[in-house]
C-alpha atoms as a PDB file:
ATOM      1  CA  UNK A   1     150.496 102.535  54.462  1.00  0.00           C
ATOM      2  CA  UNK A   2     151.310  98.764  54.661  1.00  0.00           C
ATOM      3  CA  UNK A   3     152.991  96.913  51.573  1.00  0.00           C
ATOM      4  CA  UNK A   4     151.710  93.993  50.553  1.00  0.00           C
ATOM      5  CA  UNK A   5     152.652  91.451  48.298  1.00  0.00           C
ATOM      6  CA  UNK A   6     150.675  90.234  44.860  1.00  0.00           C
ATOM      7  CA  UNK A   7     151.739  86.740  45.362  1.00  0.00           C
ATOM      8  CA  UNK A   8     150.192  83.682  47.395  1.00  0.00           C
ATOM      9  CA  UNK A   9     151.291  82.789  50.803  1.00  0.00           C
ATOM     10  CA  UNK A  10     151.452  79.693  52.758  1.00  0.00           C
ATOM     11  CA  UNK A  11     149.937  79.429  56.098  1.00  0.00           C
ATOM     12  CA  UNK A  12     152.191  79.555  59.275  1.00  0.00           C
ATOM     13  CA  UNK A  13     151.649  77.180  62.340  1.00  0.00           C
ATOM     14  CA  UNK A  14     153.489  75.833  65.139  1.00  0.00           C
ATOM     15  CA  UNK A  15     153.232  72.205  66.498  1.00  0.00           C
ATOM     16  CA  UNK A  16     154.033  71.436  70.064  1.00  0.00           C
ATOM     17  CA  UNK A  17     156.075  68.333  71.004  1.00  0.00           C
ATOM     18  CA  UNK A  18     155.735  67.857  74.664  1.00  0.00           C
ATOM     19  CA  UNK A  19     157.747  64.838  76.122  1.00  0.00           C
ATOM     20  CA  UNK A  20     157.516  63.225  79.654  1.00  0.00           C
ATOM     21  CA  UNK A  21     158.330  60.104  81.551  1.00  0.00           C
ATOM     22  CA  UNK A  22     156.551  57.323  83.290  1.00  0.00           C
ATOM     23  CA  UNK A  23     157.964  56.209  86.488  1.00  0.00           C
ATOM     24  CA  UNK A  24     159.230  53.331  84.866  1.00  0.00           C
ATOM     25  CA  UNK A  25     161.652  55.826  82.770  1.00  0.00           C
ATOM     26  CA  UNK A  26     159.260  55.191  79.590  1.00  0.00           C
ATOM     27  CA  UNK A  27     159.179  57.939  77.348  1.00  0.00           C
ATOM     28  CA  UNK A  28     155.484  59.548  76.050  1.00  0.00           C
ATOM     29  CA  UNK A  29     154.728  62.351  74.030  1.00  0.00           C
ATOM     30  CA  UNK A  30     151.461  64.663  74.349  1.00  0.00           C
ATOM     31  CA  UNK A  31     149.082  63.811  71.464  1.00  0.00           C
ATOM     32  CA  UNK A  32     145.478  65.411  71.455  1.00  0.00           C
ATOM     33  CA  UNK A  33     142.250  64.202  69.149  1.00  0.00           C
ATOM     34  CA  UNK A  34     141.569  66.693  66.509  1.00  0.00           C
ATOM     35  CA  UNK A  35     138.721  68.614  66.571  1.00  0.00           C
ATOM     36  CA  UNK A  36     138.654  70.002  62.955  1.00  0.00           C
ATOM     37  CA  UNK A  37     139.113  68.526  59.856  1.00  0.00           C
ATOM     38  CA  UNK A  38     141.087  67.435  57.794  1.00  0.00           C
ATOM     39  CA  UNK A  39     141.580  64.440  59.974  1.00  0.00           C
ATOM     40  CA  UNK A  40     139.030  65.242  62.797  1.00  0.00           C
ATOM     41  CA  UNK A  41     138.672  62.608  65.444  1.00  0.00           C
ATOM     42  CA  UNK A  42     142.942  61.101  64.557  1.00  0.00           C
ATOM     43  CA  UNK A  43     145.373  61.904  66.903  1.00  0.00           C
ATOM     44  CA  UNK A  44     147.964  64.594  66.280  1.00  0.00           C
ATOM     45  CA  UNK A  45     150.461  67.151  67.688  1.00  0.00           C
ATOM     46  CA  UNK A  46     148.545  70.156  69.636  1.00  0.00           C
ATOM     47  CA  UNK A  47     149.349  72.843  67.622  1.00  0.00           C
ATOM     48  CA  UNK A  48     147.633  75.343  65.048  1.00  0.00           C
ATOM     49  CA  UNK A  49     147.496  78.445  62.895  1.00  0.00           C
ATOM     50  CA  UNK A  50     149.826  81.737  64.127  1.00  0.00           C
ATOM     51  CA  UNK A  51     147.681  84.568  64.206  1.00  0.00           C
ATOM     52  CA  UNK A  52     149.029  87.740  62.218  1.00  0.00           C
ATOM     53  CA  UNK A  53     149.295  89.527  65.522  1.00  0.00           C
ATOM     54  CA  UNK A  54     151.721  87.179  67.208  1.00  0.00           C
ATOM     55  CA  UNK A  55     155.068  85.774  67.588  1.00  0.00           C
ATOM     56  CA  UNK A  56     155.742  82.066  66.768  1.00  0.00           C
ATOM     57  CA  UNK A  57     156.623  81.579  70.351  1.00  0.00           C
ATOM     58  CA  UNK A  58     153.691  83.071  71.418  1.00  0.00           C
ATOM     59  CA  UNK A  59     151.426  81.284  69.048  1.00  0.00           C
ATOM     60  CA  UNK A  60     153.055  77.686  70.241  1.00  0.00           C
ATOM     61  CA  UNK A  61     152.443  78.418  74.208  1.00  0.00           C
ATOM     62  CA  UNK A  62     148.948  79.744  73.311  1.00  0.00           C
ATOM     63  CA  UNK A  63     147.896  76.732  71.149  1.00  0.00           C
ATOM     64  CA  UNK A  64     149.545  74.502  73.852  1.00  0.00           C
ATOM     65  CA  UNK A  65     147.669  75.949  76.448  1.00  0.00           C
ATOM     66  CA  UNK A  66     144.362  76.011  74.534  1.00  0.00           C
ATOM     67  CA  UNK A  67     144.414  72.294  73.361  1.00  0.00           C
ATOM     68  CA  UNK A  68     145.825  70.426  76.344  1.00  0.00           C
ATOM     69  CA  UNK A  69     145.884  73.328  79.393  1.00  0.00           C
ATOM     70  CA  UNK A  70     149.313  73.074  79.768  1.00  0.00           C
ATOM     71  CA  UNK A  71     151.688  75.769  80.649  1.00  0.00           C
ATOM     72  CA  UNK A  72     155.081  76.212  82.110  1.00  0.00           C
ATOM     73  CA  UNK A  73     156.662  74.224  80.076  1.00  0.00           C
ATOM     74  CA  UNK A  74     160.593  74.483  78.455  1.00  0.00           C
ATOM     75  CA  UNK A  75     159.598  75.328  74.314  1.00  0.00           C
ATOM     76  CA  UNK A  76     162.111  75.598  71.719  1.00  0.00           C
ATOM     77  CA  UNK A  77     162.544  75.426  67.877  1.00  0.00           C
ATOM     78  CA  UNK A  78     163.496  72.447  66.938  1.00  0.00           C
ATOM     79  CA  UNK A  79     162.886  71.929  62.731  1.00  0.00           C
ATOM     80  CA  UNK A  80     160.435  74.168  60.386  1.00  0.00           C
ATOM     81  CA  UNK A  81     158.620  71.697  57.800  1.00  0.00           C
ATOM     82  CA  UNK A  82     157.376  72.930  54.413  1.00  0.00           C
ATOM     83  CA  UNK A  83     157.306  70.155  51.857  1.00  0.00           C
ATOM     84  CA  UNK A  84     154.491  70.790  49.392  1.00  0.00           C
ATOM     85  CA  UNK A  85     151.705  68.553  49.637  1.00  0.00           C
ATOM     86  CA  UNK A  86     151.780  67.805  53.182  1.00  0.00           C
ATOM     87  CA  UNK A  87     149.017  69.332  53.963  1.00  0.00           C
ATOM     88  CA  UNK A  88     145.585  69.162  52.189  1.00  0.00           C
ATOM     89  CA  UNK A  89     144.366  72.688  52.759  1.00  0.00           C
ATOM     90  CA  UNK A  90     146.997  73.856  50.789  1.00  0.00           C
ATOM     91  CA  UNK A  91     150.762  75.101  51.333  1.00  0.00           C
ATOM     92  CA  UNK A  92     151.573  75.184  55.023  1.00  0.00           C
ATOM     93  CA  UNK A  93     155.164  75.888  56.956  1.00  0.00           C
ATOM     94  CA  UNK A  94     155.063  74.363  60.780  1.00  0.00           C
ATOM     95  CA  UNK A  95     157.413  75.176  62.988  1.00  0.00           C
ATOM     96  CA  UNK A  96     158.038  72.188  65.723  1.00  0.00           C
END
């Protein structure tokens, strides 16, 4: 039998930051239009919830691949953000 906790939980996500280069050495970073609220429509890191049956890796090269179609690409963990308040659906850690 699983334990469980009587507490609250924030929600777990990963954010994808994908960087290329023009041919005139200018950098640019992957940026998709939301689909959901809050903030449909604005522009924003692909990226979303991990599921509970996945590994944060797995849940960043899944999202990336759903929201933008890309694959084969070098990820790594770069900075987990958790202030409170950043999000308005309530307490949410992102790993980047």
């Amino acid at each position: 039998m699983a334990y469980t906790y009587e507490y609250p939980r924030p929600a777990l996500t990963v954010d994808c930051v994908v960087f290329g280069f023009e041919a005139a050495a200018k950098l640019k970073v992957l940026l998709i239009q939301r689909k959901l609220p809050p903030y449909k429509g604005e522009w924003s890191l692909p990226g979303g919830f991990v599921q509970v049956t996945e590994s944060v890796d797995d849940a960043a090269i899944r999202e990336l691949k759903e929201e933008t179609g890309v694959t084969d690409v070098f990820l790594e963990q770069l900075y987990t953000f958790g202030s409170l308040g950043r999000d308005p659906s309530g307490q949410v850690v992102s790993g980047a």
